[in-house]
C-alpha atoms as a PDB file:
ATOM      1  CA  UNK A   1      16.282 130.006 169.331  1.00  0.00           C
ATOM      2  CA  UNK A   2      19.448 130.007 167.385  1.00  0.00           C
ATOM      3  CA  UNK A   3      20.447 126.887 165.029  1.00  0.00           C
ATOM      4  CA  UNK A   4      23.482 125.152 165.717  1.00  0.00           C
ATOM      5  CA  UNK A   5      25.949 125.779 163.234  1.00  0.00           C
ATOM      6  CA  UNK A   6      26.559 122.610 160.803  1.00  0.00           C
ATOM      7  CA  UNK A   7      28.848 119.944 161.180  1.00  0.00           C
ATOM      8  CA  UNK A   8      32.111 120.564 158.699  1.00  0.00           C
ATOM      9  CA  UNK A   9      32.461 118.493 155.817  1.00  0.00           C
ATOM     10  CA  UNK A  10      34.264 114.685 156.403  1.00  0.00           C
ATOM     11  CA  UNK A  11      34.436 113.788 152.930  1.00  0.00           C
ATOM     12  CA  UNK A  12      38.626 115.017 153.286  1.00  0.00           C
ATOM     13  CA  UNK A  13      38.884 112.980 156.448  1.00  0.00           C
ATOM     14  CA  UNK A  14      37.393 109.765 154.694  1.00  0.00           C
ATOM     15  CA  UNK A  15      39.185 110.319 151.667  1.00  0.00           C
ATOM     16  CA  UNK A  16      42.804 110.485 153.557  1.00  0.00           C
ATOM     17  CA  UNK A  17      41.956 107.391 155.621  1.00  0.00           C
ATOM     18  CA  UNK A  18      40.889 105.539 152.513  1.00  0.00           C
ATOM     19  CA  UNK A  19      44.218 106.490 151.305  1.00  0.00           C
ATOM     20  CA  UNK A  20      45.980 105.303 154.098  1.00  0.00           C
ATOM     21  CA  UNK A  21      44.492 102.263 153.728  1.00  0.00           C
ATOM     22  CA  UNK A  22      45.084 101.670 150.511  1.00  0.00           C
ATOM     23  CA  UNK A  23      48.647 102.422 150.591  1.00  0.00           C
ATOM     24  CA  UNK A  24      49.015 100.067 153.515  1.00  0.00           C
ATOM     25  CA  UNK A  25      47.474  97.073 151.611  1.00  0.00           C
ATOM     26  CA  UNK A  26      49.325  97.939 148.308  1.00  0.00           C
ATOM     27  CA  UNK A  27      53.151  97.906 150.959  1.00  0.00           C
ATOM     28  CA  UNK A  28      51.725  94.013 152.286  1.00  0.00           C
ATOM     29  CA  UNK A  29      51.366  93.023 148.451  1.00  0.00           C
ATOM     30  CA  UNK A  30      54.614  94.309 147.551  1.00  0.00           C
ATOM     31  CA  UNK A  31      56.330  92.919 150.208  1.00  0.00           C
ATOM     32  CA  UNK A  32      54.499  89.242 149.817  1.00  0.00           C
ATOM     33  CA  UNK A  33      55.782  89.650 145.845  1.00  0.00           C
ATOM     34  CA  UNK A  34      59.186  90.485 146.593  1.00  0.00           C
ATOM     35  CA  UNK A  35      59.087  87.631 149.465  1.00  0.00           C
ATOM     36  CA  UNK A  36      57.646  84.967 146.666  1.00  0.00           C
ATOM     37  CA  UNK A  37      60.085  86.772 144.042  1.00  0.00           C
ATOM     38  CA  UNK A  38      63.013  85.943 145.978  1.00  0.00           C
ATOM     39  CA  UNK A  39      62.160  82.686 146.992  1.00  0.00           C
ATOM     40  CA  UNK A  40      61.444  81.440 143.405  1.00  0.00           C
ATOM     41  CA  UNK A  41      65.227  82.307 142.815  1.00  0.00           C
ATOM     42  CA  UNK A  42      66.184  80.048 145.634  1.00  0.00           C
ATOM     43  CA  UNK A  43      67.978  77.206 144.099  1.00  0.00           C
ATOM     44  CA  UNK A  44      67.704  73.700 145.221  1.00  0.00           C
ATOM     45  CA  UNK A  45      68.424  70.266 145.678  1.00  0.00           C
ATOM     46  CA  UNK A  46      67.188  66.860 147.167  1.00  0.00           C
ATOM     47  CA  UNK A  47      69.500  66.987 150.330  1.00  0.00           C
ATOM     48  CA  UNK A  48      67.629  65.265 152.789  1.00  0.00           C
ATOM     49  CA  UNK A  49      65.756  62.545 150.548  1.00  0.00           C
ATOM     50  CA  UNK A  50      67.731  59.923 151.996  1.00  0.00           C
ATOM     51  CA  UNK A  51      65.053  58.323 154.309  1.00  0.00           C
ATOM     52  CA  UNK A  52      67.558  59.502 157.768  1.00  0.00           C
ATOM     53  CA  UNK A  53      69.522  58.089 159.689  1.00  0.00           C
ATOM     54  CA  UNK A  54      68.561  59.698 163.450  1.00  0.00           C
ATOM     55  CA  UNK A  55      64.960  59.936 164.524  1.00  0.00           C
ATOM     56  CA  UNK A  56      63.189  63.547 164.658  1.00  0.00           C
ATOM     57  CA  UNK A  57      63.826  65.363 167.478  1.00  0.00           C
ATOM     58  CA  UNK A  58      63.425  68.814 169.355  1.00  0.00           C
ATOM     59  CA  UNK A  59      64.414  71.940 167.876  1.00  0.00           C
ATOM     60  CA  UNK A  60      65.068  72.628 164.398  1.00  0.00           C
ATOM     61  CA  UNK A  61      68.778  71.428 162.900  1.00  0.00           C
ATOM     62  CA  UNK A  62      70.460  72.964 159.877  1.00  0.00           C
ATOM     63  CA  UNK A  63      73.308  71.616 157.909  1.00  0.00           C
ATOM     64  CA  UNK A  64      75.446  74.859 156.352  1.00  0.00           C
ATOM     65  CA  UNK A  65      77.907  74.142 153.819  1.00  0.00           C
ATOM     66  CA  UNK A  66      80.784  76.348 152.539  1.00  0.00           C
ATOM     67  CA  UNK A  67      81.867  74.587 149.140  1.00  0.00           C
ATOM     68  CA  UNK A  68      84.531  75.741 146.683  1.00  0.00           C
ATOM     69  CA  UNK A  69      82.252  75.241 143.713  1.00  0.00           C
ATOM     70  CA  UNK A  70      83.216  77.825 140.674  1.00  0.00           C
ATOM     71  CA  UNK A  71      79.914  78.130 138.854  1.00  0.00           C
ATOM     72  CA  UNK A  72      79.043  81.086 137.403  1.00  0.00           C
ATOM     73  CA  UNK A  73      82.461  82.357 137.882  1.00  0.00           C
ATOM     74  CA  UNK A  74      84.491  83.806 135.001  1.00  0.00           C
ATOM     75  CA  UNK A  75      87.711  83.600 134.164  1.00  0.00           C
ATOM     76  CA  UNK A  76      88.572  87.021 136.075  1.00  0.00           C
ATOM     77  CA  UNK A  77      86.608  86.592 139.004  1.00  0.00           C
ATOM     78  CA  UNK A  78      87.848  82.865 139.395  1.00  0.00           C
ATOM     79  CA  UNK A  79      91.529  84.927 139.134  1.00  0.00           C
ATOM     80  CA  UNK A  80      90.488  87.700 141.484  1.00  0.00           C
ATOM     81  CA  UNK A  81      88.905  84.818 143.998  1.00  0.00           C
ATOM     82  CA  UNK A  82      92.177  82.494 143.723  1.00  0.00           C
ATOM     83  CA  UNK A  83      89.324  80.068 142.870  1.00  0.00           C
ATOM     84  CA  UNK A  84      91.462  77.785 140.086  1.00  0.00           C
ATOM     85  CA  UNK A  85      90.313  75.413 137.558  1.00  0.00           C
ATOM     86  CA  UNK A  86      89.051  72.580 139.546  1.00  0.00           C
ATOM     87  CA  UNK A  87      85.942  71.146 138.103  1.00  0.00           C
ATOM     88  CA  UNK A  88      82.720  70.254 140.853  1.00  0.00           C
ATOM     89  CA  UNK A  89      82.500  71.550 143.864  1.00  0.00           C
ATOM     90  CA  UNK A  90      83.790  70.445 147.642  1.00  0.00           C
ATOM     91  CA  UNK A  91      83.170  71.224 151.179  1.00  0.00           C
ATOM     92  CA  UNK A  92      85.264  74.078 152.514  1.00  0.00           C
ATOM     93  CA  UNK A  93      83.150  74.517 155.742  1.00  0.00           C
ATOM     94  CA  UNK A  94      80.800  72.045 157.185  1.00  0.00           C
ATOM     95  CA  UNK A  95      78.185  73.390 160.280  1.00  0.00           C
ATOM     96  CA  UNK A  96      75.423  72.113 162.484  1.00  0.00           C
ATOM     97  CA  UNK A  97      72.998  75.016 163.724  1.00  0.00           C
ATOM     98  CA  UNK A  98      70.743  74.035 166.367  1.00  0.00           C
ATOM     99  CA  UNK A  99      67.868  76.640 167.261  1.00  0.00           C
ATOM    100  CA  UNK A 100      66.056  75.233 170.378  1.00  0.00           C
ATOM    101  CA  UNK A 101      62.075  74.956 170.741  1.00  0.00           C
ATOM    102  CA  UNK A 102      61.957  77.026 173.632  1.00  0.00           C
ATOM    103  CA  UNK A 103      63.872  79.775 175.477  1.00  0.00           C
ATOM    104  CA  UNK A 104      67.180  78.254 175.101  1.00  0.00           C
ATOM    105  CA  UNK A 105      70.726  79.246 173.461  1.00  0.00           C
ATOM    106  CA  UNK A 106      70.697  78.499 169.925  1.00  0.00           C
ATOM    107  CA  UNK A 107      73.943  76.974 168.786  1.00  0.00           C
ATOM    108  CA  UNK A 108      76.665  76.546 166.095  1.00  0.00           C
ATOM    109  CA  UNK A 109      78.888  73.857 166.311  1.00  0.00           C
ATOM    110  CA  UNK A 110      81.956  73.516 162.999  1.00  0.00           C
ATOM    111  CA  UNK A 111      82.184  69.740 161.672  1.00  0.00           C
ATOM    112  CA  UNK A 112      85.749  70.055 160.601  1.00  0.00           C
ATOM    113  CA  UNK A 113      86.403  68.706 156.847  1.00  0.00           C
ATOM    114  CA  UNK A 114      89.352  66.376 158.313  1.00  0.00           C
ATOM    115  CA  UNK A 115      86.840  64.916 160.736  1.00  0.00           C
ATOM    116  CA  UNK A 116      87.412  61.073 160.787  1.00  0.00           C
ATOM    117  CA  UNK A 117      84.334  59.618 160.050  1.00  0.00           C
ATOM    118  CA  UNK A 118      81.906  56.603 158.884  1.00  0.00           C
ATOM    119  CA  UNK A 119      80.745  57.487 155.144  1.00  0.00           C
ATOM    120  CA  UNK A 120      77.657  54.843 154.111  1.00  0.00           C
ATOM    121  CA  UNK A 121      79.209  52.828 151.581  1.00  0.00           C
ATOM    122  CA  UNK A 122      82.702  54.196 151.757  1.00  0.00           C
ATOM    123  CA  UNK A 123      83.880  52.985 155.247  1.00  0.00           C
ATOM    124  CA  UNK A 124      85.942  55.476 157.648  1.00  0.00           C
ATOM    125  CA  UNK A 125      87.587  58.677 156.180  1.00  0.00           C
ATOM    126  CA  UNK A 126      87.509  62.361 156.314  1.00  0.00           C
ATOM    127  CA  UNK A 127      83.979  64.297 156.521  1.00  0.00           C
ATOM    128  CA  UNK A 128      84.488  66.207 153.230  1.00  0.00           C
ATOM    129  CA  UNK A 129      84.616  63.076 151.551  1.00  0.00           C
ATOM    130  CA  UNK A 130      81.021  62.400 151.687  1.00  0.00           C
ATOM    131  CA  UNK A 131      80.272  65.741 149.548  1.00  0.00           C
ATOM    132  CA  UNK A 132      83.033  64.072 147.046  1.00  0.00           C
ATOM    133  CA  UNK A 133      81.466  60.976 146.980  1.00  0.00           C
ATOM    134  CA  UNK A 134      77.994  61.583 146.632  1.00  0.00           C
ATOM    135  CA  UNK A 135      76.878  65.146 146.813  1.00  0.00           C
ATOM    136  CA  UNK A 136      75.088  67.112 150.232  1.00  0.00           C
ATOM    137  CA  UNK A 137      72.686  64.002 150.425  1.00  0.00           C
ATOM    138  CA  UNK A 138      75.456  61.858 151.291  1.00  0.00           C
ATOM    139  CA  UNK A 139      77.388  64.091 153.252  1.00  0.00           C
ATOM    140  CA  UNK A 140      73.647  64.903 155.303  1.00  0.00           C
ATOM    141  CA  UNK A 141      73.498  61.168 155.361  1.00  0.00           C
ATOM    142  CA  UNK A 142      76.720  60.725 156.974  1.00  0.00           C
ATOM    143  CA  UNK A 143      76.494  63.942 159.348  1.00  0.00           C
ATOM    144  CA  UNK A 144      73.208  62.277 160.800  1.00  0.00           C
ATOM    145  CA  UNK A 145      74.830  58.483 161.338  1.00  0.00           C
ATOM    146  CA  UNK A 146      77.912  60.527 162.987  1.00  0.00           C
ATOM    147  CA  UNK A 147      75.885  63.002 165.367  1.00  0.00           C
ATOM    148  CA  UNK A 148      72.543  61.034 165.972  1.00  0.00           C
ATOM    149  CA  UNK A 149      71.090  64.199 165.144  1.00  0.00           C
ATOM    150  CA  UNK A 150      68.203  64.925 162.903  1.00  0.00           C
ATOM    151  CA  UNK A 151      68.867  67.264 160.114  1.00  0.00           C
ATOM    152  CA  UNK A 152      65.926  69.164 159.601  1.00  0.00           C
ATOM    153  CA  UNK A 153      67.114  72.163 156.434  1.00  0.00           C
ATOM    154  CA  UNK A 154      70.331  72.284 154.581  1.00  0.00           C
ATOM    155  CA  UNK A 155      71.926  75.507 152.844  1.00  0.00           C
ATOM    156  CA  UNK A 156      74.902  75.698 151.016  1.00  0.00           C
ATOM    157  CA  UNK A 157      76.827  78.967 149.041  1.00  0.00           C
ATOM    158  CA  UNK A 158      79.558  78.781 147.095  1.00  0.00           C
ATOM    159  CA  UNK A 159      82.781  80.802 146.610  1.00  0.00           C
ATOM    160  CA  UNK A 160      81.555  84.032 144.621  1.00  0.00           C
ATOM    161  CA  UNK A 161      78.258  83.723 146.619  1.00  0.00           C
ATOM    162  CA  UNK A 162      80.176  84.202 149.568  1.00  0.00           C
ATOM    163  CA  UNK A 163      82.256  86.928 148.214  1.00  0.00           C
ATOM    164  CA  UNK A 164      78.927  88.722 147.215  1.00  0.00           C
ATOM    165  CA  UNK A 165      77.386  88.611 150.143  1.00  0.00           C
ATOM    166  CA  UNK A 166      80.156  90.117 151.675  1.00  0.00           C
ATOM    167  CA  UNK A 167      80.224  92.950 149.298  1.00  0.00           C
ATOM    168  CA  UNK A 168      76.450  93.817 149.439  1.00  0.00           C
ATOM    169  CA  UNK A 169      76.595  94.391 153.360  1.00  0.00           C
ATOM    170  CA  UNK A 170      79.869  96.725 152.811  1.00  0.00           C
ATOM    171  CA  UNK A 171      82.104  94.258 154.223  1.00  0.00           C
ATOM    172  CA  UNK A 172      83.081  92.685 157.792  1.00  0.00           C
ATOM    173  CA  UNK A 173      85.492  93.939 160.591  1.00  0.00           C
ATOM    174  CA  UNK A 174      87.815  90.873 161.851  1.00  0.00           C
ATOM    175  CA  UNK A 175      90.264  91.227 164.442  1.00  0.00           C
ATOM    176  CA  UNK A 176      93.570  89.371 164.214  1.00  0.00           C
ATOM    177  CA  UNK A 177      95.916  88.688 167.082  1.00  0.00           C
ATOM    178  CA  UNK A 178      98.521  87.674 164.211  1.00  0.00           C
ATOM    179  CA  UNK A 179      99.480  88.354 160.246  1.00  0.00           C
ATOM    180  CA  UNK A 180      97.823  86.336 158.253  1.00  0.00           C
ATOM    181  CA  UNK A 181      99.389  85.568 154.654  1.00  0.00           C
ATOM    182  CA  UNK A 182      98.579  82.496 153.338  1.00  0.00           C
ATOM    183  CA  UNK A 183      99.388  81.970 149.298  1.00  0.00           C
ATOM    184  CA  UNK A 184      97.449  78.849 148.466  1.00  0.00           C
ATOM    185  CA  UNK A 185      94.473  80.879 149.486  1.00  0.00           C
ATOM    186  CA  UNK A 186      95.309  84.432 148.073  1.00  0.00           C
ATOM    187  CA  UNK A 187      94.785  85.740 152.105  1.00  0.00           C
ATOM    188  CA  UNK A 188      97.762  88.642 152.954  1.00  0.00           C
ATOM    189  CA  UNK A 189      96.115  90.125 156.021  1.00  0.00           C
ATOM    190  CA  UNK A 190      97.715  92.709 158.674  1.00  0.00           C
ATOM    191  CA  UNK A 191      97.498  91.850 162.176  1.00  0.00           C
ATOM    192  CA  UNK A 192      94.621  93.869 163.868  1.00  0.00           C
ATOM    193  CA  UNK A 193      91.389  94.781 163.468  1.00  0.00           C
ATOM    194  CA  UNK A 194      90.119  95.404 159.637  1.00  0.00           C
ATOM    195  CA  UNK A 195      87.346  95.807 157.235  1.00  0.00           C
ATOM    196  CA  UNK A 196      87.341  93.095 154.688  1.00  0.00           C
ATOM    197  CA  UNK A 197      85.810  92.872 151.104  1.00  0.00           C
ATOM    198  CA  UNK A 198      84.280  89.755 149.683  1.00  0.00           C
ATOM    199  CA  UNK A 199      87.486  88.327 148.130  1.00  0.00           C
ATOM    200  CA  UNK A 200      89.711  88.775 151.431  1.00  0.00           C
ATOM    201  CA  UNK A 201      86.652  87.411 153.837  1.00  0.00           C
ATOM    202  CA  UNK A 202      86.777  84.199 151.533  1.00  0.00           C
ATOM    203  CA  UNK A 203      90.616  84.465 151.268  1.00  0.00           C
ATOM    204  CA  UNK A 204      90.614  84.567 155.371  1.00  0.00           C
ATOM    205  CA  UNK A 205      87.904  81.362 155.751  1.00  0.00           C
ATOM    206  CA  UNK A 206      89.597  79.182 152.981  1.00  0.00           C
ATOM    207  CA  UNK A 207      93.636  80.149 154.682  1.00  0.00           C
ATOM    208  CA  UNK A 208      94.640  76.293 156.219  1.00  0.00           C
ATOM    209  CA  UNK A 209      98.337  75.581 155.199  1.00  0.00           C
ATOM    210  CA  UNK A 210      99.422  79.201 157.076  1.00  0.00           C
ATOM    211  CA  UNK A 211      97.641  78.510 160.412  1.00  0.00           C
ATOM    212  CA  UNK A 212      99.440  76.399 163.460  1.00  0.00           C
ATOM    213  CA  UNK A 213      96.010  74.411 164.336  1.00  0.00           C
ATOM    214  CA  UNK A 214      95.674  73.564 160.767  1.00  0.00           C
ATOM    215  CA  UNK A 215      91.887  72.621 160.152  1.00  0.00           C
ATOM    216  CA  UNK A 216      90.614  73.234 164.021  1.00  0.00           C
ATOM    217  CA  UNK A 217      92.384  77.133 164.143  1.00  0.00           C
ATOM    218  CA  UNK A 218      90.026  77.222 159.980  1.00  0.00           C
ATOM    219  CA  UNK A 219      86.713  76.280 161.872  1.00  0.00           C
ATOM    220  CA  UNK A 220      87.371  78.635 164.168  1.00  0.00           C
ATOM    221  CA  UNK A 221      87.899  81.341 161.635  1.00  0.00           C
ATOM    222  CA  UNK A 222      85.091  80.102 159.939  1.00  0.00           C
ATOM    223  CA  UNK A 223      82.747  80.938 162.865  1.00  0.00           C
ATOM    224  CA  UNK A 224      84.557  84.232 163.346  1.00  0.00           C
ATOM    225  CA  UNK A 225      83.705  85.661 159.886  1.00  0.00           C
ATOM    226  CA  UNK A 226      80.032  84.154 160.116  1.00  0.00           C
ATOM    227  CA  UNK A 227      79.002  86.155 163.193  1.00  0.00           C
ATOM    228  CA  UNK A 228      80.819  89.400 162.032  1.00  0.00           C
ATOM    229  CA  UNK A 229      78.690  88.699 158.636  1.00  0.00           C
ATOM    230  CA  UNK A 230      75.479  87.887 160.254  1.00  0.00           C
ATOM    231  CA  UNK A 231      76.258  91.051 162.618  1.00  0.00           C
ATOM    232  CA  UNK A 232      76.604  93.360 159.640  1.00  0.00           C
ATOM    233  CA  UNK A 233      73.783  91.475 157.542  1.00  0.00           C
ATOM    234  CA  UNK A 234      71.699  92.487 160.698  1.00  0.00           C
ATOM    235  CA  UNK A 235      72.660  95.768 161.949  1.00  0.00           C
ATOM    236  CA  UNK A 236      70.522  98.791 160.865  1.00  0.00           C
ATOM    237  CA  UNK A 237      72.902 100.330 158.455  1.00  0.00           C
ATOM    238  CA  UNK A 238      71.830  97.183 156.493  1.00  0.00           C
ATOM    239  CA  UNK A 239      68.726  97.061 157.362  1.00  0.00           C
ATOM    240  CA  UNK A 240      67.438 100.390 156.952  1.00  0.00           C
ATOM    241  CA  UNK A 241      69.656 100.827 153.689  1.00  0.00           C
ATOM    242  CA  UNK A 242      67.498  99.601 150.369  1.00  0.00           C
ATOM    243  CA  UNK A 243      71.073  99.730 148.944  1.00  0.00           C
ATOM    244  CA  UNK A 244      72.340  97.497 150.570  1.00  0.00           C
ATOM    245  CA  UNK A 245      69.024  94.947 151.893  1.00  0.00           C
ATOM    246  CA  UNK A 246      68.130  94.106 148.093  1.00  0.00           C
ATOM    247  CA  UNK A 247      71.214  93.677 146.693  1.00  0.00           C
ATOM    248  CA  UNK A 248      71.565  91.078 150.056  1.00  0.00           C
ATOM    249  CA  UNK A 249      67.992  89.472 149.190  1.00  0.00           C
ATOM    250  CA  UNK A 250      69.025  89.012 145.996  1.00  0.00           C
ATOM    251  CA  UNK A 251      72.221  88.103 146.440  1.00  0.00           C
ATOM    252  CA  UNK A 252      71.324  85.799 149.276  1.00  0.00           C
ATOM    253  CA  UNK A 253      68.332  83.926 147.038  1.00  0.00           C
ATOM    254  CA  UNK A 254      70.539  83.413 143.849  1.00  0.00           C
ATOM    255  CA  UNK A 255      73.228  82.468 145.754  1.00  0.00           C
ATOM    256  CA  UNK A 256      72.261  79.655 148.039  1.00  0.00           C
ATOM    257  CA  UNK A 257      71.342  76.053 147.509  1.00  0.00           C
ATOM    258  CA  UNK A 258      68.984  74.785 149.918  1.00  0.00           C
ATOM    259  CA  UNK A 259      66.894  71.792 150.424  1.00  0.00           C
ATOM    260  CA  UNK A 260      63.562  71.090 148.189  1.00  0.00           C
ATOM    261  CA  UNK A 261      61.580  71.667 150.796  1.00  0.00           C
ATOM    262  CA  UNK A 262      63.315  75.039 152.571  1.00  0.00           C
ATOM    263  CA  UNK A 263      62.167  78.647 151.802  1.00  0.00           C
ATOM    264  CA  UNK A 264      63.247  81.884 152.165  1.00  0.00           C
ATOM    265  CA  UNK A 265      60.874  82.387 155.429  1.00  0.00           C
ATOM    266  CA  UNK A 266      63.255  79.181 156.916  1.00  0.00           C
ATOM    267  CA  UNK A 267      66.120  81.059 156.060  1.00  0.00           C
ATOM    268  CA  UNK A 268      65.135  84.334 157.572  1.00  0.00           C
ATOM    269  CA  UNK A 269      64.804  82.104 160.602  1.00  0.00           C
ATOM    270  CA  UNK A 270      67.859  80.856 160.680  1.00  0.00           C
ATOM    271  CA  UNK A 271      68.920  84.275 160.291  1.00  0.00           C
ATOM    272  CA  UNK A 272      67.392  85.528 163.330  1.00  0.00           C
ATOM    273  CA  UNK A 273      69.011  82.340 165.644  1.00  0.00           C
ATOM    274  CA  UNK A 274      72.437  83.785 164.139  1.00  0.00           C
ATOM    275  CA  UNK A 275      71.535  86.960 164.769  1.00  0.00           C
ATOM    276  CA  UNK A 276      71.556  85.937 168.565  1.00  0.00           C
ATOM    277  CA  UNK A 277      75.007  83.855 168.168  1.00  0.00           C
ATOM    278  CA  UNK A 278      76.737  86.799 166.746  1.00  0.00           C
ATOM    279  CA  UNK A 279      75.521  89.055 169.667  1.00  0.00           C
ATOM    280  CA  UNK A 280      76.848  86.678 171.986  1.00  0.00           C
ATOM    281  CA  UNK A 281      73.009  85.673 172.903  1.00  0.00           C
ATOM    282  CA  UNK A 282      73.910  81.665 171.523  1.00  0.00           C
ATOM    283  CA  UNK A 283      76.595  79.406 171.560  1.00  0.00           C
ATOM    284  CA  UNK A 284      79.828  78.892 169.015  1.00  0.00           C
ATOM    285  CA  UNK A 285      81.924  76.165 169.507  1.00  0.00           C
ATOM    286  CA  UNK A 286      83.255  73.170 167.697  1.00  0.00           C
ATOM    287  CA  UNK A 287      82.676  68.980 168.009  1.00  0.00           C
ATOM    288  CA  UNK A 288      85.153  67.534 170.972  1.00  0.00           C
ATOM    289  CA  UNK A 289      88.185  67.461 169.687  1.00  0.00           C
ATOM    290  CA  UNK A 290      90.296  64.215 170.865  1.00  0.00           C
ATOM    291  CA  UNK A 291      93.669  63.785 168.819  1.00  0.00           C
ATOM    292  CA  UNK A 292      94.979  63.914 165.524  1.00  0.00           C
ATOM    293  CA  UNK A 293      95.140  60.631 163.730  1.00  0.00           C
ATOM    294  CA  UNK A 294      96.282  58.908 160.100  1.00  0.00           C
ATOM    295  CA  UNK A 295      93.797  57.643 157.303  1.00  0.00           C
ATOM    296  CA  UNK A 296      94.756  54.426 155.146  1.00  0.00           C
ATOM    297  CA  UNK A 297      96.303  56.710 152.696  1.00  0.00           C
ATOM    298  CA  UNK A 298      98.462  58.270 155.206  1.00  0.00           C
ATOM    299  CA  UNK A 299      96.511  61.917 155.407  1.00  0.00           C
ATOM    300  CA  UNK A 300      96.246  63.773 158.868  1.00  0.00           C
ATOM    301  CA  UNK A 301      92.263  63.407 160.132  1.00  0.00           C
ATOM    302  CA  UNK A 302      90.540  64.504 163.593  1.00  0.00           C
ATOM    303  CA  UNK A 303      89.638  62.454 165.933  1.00  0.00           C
ATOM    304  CA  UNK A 304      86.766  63.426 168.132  1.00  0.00           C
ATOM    305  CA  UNK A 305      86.647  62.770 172.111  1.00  0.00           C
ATOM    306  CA  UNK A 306      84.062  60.418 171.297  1.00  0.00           C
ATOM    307  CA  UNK A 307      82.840  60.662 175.304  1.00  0.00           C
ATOM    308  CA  UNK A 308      82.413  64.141 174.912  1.00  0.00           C
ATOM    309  CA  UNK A 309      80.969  64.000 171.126  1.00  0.00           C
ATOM    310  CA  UNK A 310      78.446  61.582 172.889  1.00  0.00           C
ATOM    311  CA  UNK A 311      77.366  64.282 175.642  1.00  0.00           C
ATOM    312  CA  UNK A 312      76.826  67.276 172.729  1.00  0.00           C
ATOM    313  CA  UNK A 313      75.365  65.616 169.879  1.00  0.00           C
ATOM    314  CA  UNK A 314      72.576  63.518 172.742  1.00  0.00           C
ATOM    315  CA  UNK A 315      72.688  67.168 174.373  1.00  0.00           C
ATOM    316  CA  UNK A 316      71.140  68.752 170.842  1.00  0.00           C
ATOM    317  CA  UNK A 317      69.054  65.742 169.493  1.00  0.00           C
ATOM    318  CA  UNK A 318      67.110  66.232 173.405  1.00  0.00           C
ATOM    319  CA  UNK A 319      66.799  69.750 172.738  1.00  0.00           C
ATOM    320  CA  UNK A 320      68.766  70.204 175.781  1.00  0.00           C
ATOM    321  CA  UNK A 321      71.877  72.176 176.540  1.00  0.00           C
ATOM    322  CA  UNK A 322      75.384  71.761 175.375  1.00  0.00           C
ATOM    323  CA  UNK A 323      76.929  70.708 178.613  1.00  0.00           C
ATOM    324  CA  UNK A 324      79.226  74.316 179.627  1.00  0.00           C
ATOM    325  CA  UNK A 325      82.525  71.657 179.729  1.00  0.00           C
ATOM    326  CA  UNK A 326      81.969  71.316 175.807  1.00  0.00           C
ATOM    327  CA  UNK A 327      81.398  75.070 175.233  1.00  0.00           C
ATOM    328  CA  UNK A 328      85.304  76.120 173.291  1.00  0.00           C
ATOM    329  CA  UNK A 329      86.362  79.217 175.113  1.00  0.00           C
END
């Protein structure tokens, strides 16, 4: 009776598995470096050391701030960025994102800077104030005692952050139903829809004196350019470009101040919840407006519909839905 014929050698089969393996476990290492690389770059700050104001709450709250601090700017790019002289640093964009704990709409709401508010310490003027007077953990401080809403992570850029970021995802398509040419802002835009570098997207979210609603039509910009940024940050060409991902990791770690106790993992959440506001998946919207008002030095400041501030801001610290009447169109 004829032997069956032997079995063929494994010993290629094993090896190219064992390689497999190992190449797989070498990619998770990499990626865990470059994840711990780029969050030791992170910069940060005690933001939210201030003991708070509203009690903890559903959800999870950011505070995003757009200042017009020049560090690390030279004396070109400062000229390039129409980013003058001024010493410090101010807040050029003040936002509350709200990403719910369950299945709902996550949500991002503009604080305008001319908000009139309660500062602890300072009595009633506008929002921006607070970052003047004592930094993000004042102007957290105050956000909290004006919205009853717990601030849970804070991240703030700068102006040639901002610019950078714009530039390392290739730029951002805006529509605009007008011109826009504003000079104190360096923003000469064609009515339209356009792809902007990094030092016209921060020329077109800074432009105030040019614009009819003044700091409410800003906010609105504001939110415009952050969900065509998040959109591009997000799409594949990004995504699937090393060219253009790293240079946006990078970018996005050196450039943003956050909290002591936020990482890059929090951010990449926060990415994903404006992922779904720029595809129309969340909400975008701004706190009730009411009327336009003086301060005691005489300066224009916003008044909010305090009923319908009330219904939002109790709305978000529930973890509950922004009431649809609230929702801007």
């Amino acid at each position: 009776m004829d032997e069956p014929p032997p079995l063929p050698p494994r010993r290629k089969e094993k090896r190219w598995g064992r390689r497999i393996g190992i190449t797989l476990v070498v990619l998770v290492l990499l990626l865990a470096g470059l994840v711990i690389y780029f969050d030791s770059m992170l910069q940060r700050t005690d933001a939210l050391g201030f003991g708070g104001q509203a009690p903890d709450s559903g959800g999870t709250n950011w505070l995003l701030v757009g200042s017009d601090s020049r560090e690390g700017l030279d004396e070109a790019q400062r000229e390039q960025l129409s980013a003058g002289d001024a010493a410090g640093r101010r807040t050029d964009t003040v936002m509350l994102v709200h990403i719910p704990s369950g299945s709902g709409q996550p949500a991002l709401i503009s604080l305008p800077r001319d908000s009139y508010v309660a500062i602890p310490g300072h009595g009633k003027t506008k929002l921006n104030a607070a970052f003047s007077f004592g930094g993000p953990q004042l102007l957290a401080q105050t956000v909290e005692q004006a919205t009853g809403v717990h601030i849970d992570h804070y991240a703030e850029i700068g102006f040639g952050g901002f610019s950078d970021l714009v530039d390392a995802v290739g730029g951002v398509d805006i529509c605009l139903d007008q011109p826009m040419d504003d000079e104190m802002a360096n923003a000469h835009l064609q009515a339209g829809c356009q792809e902007l570098d990094g030092p016209q997207a921060l020329g077109f979210v800074r432009a105030r004196y040019s614009l009819k609603g003044g700091d409410l039509e800003r906010a609105e910009n504001q939110r415009k350019l952050l969900a065509a940024l998040v959109d591009r940050a997000t799409s594949p060409a990004t995504l699937l470009n090393p060219f253009r991902l790293f240079p946006l990791a990078s970018g996005a770690s050196k450039t943003f101040l956050v909290n002591d106790g936020d990482h890059l993992w929090h951010l990449a959440s926060l990415g994903l919840a404006m992922g779904d506001i720029s595809s129309g998946q969340g909400i975008t919207t701004s706190a009730p407006f009411g009327r336009f008002g003086k301060d005691s030095d005489g300066g224009s400041v916003i008044i909010w519909d305090s009923d319908g501030a009330k219904r939002m801001f109790e709305a978000i610290a529930n973890d509950q839905p922004i009431p649809p009447d609230l929702v801007a169109k």
